[in-house]
C-alpha atoms as a PDB file:
ATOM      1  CA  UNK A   1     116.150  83.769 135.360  1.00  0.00           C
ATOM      2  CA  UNK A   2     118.948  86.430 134.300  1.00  0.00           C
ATOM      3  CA  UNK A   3     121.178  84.385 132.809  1.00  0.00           C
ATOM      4  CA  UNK A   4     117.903  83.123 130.003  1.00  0.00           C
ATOM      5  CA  UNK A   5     117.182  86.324 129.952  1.00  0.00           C
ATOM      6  CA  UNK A   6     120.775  87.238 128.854  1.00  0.00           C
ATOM      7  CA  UNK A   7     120.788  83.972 126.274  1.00  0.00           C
ATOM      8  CA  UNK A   8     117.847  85.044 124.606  1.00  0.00           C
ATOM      9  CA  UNK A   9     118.567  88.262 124.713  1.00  0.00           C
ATOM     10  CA  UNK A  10     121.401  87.349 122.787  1.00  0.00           C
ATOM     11  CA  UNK A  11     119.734  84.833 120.548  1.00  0.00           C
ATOM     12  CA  UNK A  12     117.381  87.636 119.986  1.00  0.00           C
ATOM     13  CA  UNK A  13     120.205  89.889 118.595  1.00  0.00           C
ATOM     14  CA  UNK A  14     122.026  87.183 116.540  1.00  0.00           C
ATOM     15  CA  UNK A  15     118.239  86.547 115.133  1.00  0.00           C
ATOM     16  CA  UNK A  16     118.064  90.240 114.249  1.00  0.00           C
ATOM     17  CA  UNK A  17     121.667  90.120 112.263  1.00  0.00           C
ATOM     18  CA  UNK A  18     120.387  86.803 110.456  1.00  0.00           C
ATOM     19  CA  UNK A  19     117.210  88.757 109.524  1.00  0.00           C
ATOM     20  CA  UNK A  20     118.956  91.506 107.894  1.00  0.00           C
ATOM     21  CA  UNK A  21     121.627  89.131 106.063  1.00  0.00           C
ATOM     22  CA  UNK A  22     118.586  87.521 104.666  1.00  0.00           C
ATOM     23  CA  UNK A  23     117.639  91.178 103.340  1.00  0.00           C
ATOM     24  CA  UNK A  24     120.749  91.691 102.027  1.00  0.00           C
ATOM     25  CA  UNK A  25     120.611  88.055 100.114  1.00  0.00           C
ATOM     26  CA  UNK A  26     116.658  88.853  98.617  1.00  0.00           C
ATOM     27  CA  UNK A  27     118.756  92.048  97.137  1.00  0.00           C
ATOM     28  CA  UNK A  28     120.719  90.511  95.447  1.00  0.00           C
ATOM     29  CA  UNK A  29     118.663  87.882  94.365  1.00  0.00           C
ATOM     30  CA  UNK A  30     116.450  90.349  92.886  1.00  0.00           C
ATOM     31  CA  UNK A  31     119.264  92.786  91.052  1.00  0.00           C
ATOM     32  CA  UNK A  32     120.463  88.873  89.427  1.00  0.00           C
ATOM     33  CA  UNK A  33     116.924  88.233  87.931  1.00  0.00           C
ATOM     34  CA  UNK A  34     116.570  91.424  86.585  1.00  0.00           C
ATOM     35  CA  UNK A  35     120.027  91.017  85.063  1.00  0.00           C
ATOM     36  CA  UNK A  36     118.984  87.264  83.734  1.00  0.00           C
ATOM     37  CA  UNK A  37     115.900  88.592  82.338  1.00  0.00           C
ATOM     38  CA  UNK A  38     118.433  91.601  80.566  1.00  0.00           C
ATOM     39  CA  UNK A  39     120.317  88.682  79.302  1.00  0.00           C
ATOM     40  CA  UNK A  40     117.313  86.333  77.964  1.00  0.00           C
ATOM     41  CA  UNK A  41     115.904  89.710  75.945  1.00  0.00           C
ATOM     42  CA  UNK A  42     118.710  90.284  74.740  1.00  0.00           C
ATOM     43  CA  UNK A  43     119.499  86.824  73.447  1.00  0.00           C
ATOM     44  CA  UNK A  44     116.866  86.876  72.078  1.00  0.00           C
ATOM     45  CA  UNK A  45     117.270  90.235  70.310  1.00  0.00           C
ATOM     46  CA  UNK A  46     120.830  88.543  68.734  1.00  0.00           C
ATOM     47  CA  UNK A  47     119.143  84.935  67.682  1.00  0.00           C
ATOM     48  CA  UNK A  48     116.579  87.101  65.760  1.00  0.00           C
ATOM     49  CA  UNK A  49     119.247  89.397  64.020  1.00  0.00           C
ATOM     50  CA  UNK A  50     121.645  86.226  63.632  1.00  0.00           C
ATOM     51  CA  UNK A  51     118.392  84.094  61.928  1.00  0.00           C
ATOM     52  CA  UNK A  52     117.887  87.549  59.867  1.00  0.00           C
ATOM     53  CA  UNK A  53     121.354  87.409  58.575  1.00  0.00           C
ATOM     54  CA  UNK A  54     121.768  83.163  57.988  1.00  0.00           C
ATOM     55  CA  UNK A  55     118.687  83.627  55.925  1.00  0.00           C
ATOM     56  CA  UNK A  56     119.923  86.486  53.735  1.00  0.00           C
ATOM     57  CA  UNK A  57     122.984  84.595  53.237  1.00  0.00           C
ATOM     58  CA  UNK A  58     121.120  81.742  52.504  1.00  0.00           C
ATOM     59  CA  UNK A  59     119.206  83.916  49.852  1.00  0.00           C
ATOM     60  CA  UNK A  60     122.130  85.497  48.394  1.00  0.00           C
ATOM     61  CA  UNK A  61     123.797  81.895  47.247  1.00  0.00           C
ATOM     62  CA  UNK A  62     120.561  81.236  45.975  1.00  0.00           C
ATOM     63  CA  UNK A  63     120.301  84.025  43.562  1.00  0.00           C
ATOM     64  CA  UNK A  64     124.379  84.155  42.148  1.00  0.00           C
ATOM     65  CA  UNK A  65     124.152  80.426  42.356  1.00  0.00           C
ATOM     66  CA  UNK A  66     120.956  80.733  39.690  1.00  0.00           C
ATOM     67  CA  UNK A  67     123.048  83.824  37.662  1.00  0.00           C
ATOM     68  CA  UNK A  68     126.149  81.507  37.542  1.00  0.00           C
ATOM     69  CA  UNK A  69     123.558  78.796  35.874  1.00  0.00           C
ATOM     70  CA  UNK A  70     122.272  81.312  33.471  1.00  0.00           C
ATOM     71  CA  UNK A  71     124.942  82.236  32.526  1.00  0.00           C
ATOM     72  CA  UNK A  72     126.339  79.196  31.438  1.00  0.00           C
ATOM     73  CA  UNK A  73     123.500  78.558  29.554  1.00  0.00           C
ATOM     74  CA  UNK A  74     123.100  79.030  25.740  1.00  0.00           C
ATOM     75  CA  UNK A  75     119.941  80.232  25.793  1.00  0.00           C
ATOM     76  CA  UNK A  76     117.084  81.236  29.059  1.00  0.00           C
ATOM     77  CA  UNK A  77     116.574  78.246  31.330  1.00  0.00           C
ATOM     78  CA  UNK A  78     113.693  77.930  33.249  1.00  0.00           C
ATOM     79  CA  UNK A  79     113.476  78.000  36.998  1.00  0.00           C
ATOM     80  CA  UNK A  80     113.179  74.328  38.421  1.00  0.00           C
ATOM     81  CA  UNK A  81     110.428  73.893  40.736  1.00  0.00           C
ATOM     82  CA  UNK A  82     110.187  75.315  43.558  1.00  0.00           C
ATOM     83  CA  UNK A  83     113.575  78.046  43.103  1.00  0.00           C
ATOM     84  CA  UNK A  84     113.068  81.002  44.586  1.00  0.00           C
ATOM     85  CA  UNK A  85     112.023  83.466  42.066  1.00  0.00           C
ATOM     86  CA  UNK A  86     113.113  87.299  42.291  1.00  0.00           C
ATOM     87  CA  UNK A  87     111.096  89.633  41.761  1.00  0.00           C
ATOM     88  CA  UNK A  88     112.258  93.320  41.207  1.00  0.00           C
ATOM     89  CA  UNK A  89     110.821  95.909  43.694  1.00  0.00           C
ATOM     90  CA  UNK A  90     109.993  99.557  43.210  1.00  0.00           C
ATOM     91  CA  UNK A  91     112.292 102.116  44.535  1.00  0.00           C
ATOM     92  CA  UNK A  92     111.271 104.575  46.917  1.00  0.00           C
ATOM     93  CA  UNK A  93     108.476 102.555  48.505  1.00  0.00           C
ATOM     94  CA  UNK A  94     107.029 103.481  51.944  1.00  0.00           C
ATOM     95  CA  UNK A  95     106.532 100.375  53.452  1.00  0.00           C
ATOM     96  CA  UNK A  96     104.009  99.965  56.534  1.00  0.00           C
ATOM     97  CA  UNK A  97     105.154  97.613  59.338  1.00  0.00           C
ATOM     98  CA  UNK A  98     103.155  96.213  61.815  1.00  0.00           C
ATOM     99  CA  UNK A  99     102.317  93.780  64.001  1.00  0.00           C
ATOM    100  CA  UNK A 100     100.784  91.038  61.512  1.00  0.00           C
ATOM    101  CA  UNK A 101     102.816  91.804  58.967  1.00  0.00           C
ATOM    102  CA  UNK A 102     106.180  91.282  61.380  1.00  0.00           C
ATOM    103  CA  UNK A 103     104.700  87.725  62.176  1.00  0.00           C
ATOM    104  CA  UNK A 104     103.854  86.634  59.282  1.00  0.00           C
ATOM    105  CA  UNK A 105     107.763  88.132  57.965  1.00  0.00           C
ATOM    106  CA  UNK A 106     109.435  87.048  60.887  1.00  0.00           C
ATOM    107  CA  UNK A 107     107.973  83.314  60.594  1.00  0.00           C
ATOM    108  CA  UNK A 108     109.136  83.243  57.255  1.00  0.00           C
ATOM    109  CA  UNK A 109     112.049  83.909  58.298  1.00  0.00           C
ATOM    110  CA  UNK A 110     112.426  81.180  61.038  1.00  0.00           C
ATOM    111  CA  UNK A 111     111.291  78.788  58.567  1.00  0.00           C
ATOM    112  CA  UNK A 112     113.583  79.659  55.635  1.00  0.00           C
ATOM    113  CA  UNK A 113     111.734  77.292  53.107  1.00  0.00           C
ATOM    114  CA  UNK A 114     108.793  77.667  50.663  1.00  0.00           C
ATOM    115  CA  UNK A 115     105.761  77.400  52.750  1.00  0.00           C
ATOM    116  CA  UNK A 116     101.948  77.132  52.037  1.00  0.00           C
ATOM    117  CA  UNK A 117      99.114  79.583  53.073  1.00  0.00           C
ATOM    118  CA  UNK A 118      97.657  76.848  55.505  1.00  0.00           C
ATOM    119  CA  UNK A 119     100.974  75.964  56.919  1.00  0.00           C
ATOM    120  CA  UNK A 120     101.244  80.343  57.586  1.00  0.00           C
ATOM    121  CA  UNK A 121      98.140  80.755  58.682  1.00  0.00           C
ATOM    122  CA  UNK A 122      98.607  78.058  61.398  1.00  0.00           C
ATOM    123  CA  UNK A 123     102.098  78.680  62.636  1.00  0.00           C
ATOM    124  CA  UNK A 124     100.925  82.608  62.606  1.00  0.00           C
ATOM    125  CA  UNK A 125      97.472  82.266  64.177  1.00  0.00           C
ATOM    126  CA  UNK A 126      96.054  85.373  61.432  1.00  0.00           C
ATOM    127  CA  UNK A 127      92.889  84.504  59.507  1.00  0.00           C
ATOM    128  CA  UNK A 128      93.453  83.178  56.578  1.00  0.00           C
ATOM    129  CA  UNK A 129      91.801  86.114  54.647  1.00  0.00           C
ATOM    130  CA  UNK A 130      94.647  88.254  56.271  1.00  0.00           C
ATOM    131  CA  UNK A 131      97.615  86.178  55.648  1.00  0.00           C
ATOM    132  CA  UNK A 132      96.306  85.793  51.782  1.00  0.00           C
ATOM    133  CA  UNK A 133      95.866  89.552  51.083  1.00  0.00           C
ATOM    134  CA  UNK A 134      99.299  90.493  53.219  1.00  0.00           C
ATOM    135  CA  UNK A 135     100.986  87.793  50.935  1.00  0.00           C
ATOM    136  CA  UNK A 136      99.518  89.378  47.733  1.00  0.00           C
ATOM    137  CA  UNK A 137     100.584  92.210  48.167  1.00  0.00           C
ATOM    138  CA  UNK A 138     104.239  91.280  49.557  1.00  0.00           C
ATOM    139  CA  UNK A 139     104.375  89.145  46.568  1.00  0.00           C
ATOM    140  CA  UNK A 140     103.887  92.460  44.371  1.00  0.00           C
ATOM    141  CA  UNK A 141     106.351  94.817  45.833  1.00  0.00           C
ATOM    142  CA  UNK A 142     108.854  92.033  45.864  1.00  0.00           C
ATOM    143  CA  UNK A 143     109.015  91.548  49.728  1.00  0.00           C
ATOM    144  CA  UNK A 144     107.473  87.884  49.152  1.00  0.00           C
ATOM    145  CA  UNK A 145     108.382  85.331  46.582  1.00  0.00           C
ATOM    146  CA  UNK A 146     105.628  82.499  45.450  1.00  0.00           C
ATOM    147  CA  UNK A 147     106.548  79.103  43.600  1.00  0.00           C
ATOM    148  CA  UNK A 148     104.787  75.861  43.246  1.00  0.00           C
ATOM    149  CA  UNK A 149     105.534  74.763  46.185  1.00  0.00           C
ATOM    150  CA  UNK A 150     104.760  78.023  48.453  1.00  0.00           C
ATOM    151  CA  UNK A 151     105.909  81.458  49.526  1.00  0.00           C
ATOM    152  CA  UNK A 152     109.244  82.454  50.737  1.00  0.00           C
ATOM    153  CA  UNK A 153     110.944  85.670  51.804  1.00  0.00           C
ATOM    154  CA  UNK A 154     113.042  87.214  49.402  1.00  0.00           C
ATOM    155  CA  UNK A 155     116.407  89.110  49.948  1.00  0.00           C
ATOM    156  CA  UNK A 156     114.893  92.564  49.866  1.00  0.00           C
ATOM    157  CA  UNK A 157     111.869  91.125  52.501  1.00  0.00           C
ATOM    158  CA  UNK A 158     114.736  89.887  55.009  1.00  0.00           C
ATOM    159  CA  UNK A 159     116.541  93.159  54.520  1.00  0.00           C
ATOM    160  CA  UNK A 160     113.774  95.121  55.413  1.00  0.00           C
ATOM    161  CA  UNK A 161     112.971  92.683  58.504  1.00  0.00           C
ATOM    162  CA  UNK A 162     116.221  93.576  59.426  1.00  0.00           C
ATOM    163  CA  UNK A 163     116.088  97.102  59.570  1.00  0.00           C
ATOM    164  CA  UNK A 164     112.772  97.408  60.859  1.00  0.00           C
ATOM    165  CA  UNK A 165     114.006  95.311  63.937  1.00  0.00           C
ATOM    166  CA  UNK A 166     117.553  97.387  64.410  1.00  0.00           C
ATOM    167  CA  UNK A 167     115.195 100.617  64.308  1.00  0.00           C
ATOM    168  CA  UNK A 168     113.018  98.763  67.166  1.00  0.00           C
ATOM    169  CA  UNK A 169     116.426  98.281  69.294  1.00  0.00           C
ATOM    170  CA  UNK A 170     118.008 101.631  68.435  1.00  0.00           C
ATOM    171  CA  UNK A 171     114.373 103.070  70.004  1.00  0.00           C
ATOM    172  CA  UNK A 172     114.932 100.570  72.905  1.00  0.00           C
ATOM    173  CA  UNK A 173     110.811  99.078  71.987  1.00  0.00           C
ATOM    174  CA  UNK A 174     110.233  96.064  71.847  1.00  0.00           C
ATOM    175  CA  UNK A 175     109.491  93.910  68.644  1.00  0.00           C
ATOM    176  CA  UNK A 176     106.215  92.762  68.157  1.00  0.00           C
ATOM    177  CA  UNK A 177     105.094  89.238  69.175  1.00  0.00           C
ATOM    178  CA  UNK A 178     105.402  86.091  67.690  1.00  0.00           C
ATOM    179  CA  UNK A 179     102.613  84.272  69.746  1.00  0.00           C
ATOM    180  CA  UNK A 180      99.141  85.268  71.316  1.00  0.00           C
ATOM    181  CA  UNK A 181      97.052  87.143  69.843  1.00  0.00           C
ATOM    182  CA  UNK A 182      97.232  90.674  67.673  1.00  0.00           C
ATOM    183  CA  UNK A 183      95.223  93.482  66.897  1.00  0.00           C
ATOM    184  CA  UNK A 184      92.827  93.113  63.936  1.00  0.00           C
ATOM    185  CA  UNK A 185      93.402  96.433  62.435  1.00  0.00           C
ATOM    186  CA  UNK A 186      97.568  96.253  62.661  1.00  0.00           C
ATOM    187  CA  UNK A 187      98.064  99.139  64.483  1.00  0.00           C
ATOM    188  CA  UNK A 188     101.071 100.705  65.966  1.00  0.00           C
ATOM    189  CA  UNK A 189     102.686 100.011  62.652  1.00  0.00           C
ATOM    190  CA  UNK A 190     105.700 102.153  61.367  1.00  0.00           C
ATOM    191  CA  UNK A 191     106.943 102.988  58.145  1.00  0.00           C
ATOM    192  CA  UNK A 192     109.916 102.128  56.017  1.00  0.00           C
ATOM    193  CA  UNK A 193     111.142 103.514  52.983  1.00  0.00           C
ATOM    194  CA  UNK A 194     113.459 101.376  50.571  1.00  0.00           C
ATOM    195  CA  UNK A 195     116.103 103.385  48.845  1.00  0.00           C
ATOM    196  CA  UNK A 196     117.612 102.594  44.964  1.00  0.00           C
ATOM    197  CA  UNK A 197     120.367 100.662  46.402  1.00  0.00           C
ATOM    198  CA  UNK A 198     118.300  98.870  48.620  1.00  0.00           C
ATOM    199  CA  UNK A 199     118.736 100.410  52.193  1.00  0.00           C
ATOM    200  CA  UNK A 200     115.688 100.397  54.678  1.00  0.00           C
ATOM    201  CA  UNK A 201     115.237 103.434  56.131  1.00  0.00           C
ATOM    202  CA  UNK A 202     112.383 103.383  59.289  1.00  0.00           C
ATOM    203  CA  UNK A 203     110.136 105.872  61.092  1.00  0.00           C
ATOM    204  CA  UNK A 204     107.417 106.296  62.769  1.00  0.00           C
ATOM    205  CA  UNK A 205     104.157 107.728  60.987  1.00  0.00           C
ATOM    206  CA  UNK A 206     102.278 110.630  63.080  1.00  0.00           C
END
């Protein structure tokens, strides 16, 4: 009887060590998800700054590729269907960011083509009636170009996408949401205010 005793006595002991091994590996595990799930935010964080950039680039050989073609031209040359049309935006402009208006930006964005209000309203998930008036009025100030065959984001929209998401990241908050749903009235939105030369600068609104 003493020597079992002794053996699981032992066993007991060697049972104990196991137990707090296992501890020690549950640690661990945990510290390496939260530093995957560091990781996958900020991955995402850099695919959405490096779509932001591809696009403006994108933009940019758009426009001097038109310029070179008027200027070669003897007289004014019309815009072939479906170029992207630039439209000159007033300076100084204090621009209100929120959470539909980021979606319905930042999906233009992803899909870097002219695109329809139906094909918006669906990949956004906004009513119709919201996407049409936030186009309008992007349209106006220059944010938004339209053509026959849609809307597009212009170089002065995916600047100011830009900005508004490194002021997000400099704040350490989060960027609004792509997916799910969204407040009707847009709130939690932040200003931005676009200089002569172009430059975004954001803030919050009290």
């Amino acid at each position: 009887m003493a020597d079992l005793n002794a053996l699981l006595g032992a066993n007991a002991e060697i049972l104990a060590e196991l137990d707090q091994r296992a501890a020690k590996v549950d640690e661990r595990e945990d510290r390496a998800r939260a530093i995957i799930r560091d990781c996958a935010a900020e991955r995402r964080e850099i695919e959405a700054e490096r779509a932001t950039i591809e696009a403006a680039n994108q933009l940019y050989r758009r426009k001097f590729s038109l310029n070179r073609i008027a200027d070669d031209a003897d007289d004014a040359t019309p815009l072939a269907a479906g170029d992207p049309i630039e439209v000159p935006f007033k300076p100084q402009q204090r621009i209100r960011i929120g959470d539909q208006r980021y979606r319905i930006m930042a999906r233009m964005r992803q899909w870097n083509r002219p695109v329809d209000l139906h094909e918006i309203v669906s990949g956004t998930g906004l009513s119709a009636r919201r996407v049409r008036d936030q186009l309008r009025a992007d349209v106006t100030d220059g944010f938004m170009a339209e053509s026959d065959h849609g809307f597009s984001l212009t170089i002065p929209g995916a600047q100011l996408l830009m900005k508004f998401e490194q002021h997000r990241r400099a704040k350490n908050e989060p960027l609004p949401s792509l997916d799910g749903p969204v407040a009707d009235d847009d709130g939690n939105s932040e200003s931005a205010e676009f200089s002569d030369e172009g430059d975004v600068l954001a803030e919050h609104l009290p």
